[in-house]
PDB file of N, CA and C in Angstrom:
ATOM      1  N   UNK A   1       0.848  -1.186   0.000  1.00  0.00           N
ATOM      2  CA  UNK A   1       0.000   0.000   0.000  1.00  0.00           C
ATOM      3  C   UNK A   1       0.889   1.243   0.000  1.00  0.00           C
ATOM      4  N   UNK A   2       0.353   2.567  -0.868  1.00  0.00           N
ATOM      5  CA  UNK A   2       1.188   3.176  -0.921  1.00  0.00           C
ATOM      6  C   UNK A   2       0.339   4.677  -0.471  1.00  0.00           C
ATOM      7  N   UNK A   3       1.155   5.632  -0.297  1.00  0.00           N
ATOM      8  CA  UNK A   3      -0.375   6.784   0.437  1.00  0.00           C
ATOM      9  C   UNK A   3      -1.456   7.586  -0.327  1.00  0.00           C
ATOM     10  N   UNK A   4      -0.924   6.916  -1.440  1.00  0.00           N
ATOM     11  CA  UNK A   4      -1.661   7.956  -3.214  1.00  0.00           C
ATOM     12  C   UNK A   4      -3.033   6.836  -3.193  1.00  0.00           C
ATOM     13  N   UNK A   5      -2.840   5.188  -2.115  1.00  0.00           N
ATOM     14  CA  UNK A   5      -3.907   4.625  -2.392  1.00  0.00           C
ATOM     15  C   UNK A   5      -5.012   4.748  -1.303  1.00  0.00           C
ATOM     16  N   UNK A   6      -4.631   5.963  -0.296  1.00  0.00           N
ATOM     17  CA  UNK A   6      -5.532   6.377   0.767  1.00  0.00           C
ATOM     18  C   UNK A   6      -6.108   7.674   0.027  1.00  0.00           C
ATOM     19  N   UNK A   7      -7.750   7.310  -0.172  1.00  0.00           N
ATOM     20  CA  UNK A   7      -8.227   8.442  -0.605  1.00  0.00           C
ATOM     21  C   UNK A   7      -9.386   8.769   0.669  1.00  0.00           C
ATOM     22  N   UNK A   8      -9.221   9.173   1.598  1.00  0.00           N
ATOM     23  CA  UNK A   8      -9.643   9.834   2.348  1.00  0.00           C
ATOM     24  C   UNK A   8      -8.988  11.090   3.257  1.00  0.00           C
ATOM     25  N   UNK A   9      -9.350  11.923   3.845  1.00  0.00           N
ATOM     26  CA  UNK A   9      -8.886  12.583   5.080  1.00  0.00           C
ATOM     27  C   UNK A   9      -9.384  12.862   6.100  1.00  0.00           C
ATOM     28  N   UNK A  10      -8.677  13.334   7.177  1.00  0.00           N
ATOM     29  CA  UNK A  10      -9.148  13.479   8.437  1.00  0.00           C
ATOM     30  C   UNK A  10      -9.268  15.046   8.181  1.00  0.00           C
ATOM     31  N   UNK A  11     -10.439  15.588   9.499  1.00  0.00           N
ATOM     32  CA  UNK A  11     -10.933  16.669   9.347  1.00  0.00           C
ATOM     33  C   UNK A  11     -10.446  16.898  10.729  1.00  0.00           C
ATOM     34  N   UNK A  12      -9.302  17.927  10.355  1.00  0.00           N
ATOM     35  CA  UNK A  12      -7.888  18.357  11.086  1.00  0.00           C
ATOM     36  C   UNK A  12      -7.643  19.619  10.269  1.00  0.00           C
ATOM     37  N   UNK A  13      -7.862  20.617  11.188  1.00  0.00           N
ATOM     38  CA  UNK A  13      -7.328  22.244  10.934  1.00  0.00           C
ATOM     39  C   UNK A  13      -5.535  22.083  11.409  1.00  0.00           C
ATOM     40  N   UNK A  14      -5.125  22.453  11.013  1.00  0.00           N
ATOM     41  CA  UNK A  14      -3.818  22.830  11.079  1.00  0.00           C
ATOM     42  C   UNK A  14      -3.735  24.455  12.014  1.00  0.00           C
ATOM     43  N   UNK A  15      -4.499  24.927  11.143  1.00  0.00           N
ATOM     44  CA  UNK A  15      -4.381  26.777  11.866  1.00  0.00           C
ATOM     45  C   UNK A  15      -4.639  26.197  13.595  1.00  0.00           C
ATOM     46  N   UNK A  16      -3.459  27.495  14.264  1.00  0.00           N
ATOM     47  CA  UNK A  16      -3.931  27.167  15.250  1.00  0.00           C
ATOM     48  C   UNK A  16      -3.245  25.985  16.410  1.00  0.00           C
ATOM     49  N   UNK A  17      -2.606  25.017  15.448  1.00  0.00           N
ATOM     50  CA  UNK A  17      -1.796  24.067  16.512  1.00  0.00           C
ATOM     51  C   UNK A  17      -0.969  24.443  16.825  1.00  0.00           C
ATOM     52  N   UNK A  18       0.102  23.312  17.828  1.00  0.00           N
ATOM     53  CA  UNK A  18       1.418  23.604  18.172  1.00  0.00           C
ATOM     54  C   UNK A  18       2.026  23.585  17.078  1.00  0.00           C
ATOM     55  N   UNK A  19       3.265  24.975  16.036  1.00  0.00           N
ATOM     56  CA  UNK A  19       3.454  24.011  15.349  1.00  0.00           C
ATOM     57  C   UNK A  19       4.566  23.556  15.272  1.00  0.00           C
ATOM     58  N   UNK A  20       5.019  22.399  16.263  1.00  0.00           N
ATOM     59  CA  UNK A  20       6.185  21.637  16.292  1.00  0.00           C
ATOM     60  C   UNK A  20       5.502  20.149  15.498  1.00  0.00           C
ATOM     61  N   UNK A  21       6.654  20.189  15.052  1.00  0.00           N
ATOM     62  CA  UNK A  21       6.416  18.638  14.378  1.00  0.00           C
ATOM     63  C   UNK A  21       5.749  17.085  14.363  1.00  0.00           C
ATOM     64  N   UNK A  22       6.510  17.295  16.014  1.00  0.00           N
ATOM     65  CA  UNK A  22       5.938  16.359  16.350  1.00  0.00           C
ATOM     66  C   UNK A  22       4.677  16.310  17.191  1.00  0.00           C
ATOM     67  N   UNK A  23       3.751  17.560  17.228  1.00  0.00           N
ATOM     68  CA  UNK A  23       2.846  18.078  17.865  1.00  0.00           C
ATOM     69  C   UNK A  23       1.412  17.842  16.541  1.00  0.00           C
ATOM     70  N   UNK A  24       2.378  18.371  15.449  1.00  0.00           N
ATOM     71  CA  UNK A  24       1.395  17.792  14.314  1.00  0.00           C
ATOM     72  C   UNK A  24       0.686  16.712  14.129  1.00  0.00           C
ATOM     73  N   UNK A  25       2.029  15.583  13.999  1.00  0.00           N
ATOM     74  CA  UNK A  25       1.802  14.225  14.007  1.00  0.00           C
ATOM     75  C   UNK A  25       1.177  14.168  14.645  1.00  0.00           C
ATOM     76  N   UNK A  26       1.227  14.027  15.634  1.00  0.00           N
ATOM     77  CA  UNK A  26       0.119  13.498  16.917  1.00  0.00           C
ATOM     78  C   UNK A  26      -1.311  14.184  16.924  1.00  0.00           C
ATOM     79  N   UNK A  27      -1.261  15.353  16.146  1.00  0.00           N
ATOM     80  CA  UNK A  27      -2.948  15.523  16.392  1.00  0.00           C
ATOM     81  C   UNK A  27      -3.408  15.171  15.311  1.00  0.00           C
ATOM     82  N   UNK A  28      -2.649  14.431  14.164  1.00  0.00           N
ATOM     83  CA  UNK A  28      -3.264  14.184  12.514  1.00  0.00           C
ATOM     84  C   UNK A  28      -3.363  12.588  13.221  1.00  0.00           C
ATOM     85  N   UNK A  29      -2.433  11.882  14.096  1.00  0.00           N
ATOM     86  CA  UNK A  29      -2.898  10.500  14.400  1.00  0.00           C
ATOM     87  C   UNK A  29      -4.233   9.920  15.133  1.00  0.00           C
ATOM     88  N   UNK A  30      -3.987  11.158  16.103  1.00  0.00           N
ATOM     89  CA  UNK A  30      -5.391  11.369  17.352  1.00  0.00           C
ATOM     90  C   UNK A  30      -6.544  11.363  16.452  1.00  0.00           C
ATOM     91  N   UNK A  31      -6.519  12.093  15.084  1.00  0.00           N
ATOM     92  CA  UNK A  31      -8.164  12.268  14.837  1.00  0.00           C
ATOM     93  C   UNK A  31      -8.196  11.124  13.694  1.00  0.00           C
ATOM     94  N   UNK A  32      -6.984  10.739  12.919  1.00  0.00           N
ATOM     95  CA  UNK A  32      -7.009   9.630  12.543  1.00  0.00           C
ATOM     96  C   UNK A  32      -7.945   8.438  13.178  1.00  0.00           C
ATOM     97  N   UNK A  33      -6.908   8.383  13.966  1.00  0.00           N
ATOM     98  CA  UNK A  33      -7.800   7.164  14.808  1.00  0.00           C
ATOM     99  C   UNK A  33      -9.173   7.332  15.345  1.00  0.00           C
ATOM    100  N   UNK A  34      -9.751   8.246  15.570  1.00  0.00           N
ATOM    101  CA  UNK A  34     -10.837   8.604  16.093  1.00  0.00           C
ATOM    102  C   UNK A  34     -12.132   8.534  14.647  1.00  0.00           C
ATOM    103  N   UNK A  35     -11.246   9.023  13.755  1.00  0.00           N
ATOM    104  CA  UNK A  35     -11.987   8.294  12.604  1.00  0.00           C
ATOM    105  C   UNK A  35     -12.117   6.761  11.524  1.00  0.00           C
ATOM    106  N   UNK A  36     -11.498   6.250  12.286  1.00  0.00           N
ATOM    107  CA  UNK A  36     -11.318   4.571  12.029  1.00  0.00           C
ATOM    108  C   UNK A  36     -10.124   3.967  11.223  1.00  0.00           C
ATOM    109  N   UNK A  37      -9.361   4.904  11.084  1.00  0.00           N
ATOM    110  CA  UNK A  37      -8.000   4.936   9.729  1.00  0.00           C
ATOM    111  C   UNK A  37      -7.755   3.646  10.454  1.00  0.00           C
ATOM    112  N   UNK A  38      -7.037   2.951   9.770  1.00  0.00           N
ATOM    113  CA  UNK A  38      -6.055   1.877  10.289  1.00  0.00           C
ATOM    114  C   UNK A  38      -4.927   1.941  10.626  1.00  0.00           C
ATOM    115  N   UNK A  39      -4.311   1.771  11.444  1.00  0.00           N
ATOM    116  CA  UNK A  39      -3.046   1.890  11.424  1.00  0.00           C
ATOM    117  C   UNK A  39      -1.993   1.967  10.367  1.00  0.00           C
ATOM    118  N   UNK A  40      -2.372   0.963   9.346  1.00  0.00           N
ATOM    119  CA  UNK A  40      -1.356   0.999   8.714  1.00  0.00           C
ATOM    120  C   UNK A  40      -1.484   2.092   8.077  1.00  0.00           C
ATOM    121  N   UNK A  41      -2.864   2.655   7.386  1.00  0.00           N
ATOM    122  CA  UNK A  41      -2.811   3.941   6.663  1.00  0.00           C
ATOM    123  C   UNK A  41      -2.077   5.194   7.740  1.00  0.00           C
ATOM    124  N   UNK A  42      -2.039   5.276   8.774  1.00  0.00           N
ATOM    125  CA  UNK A  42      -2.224   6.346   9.772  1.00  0.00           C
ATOM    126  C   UNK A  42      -0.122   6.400   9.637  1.00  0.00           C
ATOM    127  N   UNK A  43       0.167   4.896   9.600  1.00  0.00           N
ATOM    128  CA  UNK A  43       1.554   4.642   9.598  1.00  0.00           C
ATOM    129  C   UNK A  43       2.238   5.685   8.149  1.00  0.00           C
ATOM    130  N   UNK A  44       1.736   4.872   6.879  1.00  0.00           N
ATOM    131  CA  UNK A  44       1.969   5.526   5.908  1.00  0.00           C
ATOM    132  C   UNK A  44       2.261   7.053   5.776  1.00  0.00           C
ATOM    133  N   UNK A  45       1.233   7.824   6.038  1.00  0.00           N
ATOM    134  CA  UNK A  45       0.705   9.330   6.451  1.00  0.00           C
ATOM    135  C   UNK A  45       2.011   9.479   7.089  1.00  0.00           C
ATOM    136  N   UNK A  46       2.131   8.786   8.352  1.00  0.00           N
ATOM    137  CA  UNK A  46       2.921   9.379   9.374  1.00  0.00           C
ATOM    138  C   UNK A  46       4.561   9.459   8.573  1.00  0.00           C
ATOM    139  N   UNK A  47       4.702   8.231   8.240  1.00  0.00           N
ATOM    140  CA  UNK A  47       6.261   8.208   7.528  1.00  0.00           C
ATOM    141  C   UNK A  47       6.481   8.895   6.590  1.00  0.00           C
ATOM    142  N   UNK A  48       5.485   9.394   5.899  1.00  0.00           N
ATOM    143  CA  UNK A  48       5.349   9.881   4.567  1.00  0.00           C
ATOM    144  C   UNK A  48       5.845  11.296   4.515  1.00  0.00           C
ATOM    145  N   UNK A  49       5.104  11.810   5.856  1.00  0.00           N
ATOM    146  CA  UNK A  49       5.023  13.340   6.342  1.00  0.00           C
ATOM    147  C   UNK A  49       6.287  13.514   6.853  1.00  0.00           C
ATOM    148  N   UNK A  50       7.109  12.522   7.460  1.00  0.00           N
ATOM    149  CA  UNK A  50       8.618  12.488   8.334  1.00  0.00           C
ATOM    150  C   UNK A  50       9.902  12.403   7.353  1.00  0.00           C
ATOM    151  N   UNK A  51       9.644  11.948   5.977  1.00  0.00           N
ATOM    152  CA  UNK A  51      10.273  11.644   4.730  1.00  0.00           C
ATOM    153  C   UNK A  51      11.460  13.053   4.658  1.00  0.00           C
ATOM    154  N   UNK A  52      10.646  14.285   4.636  1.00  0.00           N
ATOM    155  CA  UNK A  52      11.163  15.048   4.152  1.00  0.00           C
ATOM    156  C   UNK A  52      11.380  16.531   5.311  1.00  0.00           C
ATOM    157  N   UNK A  53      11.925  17.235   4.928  1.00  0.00           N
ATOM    158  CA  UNK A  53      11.529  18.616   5.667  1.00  0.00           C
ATOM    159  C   UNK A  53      10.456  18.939   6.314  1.00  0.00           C
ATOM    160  N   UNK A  54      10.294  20.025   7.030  1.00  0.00           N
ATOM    161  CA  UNK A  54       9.339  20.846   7.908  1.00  0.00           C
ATOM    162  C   UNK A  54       8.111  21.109   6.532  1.00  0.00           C
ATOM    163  N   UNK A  55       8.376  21.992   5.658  1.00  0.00           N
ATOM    164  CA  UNK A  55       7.545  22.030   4.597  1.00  0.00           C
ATOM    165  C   UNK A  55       6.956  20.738   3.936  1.00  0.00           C
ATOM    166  N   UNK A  56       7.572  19.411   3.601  1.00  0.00           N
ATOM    167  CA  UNK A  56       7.215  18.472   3.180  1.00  0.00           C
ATOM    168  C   UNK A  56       5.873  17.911   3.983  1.00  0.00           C
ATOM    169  N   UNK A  57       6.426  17.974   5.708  1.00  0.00           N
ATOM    170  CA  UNK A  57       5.525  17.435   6.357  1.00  0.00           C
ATOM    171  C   UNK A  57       4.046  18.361   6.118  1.00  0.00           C
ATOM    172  N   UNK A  58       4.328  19.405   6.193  1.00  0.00           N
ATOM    173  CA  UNK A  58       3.022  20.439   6.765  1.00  0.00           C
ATOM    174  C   UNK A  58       2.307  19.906   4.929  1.00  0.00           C
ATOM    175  N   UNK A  59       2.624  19.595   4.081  1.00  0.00           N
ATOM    176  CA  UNK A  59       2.280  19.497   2.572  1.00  0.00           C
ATOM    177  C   UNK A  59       1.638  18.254   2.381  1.00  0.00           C
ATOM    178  N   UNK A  60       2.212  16.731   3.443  1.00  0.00           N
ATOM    179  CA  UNK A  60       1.792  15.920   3.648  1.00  0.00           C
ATOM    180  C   UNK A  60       0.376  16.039   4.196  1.00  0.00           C
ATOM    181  N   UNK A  61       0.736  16.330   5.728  1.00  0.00           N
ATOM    182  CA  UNK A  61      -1.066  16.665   6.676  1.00  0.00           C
ATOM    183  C   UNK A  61      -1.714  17.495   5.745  1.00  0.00           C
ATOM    184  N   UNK A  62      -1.392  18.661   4.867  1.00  0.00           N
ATOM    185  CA  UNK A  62      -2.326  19.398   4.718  1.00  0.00           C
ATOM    186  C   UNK A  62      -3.098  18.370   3.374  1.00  0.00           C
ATOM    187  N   UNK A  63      -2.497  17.406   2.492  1.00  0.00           N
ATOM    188  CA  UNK A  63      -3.260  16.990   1.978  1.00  0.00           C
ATOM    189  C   UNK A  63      -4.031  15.829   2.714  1.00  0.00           C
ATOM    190  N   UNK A  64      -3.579  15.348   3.617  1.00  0.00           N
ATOM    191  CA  UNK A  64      -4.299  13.981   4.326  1.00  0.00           C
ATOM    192  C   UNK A  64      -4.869  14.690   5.515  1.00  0.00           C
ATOM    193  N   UNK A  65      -4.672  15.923   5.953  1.00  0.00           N
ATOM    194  CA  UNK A  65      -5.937  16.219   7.093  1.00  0.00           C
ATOM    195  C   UNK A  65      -6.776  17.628   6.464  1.00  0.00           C
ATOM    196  N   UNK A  66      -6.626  17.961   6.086  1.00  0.00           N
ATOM    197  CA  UNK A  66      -8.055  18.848   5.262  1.00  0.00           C
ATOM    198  C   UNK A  66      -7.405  20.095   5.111  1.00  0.00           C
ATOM    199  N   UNK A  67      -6.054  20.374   5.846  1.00  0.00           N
ATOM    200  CA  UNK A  67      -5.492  21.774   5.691  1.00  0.00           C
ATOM    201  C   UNK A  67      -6.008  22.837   7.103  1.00  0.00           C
ATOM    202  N   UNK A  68      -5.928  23.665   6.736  1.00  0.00           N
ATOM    203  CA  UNK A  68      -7.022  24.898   7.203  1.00  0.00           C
ATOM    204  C   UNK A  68      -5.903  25.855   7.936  1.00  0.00           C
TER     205      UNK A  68
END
């Protein structure tokens, strides 16, 4: 599975958080899970977003948690 084959998102504002990195993650996992993702998708997301830079990540969540 790859993350282009997760077509859903979590409904996660960004505006407004901590924005440390790893403060992100954790609130894109929290509502993840709260919306039934699976782990493994939630995994994907997560590694996906950690791949690259500060910008990469925020480019990641903002397409897999709704932005805002």
């Amino acid at each position: 599975m790859k993350i282009t084959d997760i077509n859903k998102k979590v409904k996660l504002k960004l505006v407004g958080l901590d924005s440390n990195a790893f403060a992100l993650i954790g609130a894109f996992q929290k509502q993840a899970r709260k919306e039934n993702w699976t782990p493994e998708e939630i995994k994907l997301v997560r590694d996906e977003a950690m791949s690259g830079d500060y910008d990469h990540l925020l480019a990641t969540l903002h397409c897999k948690g709704g932005g805002g």
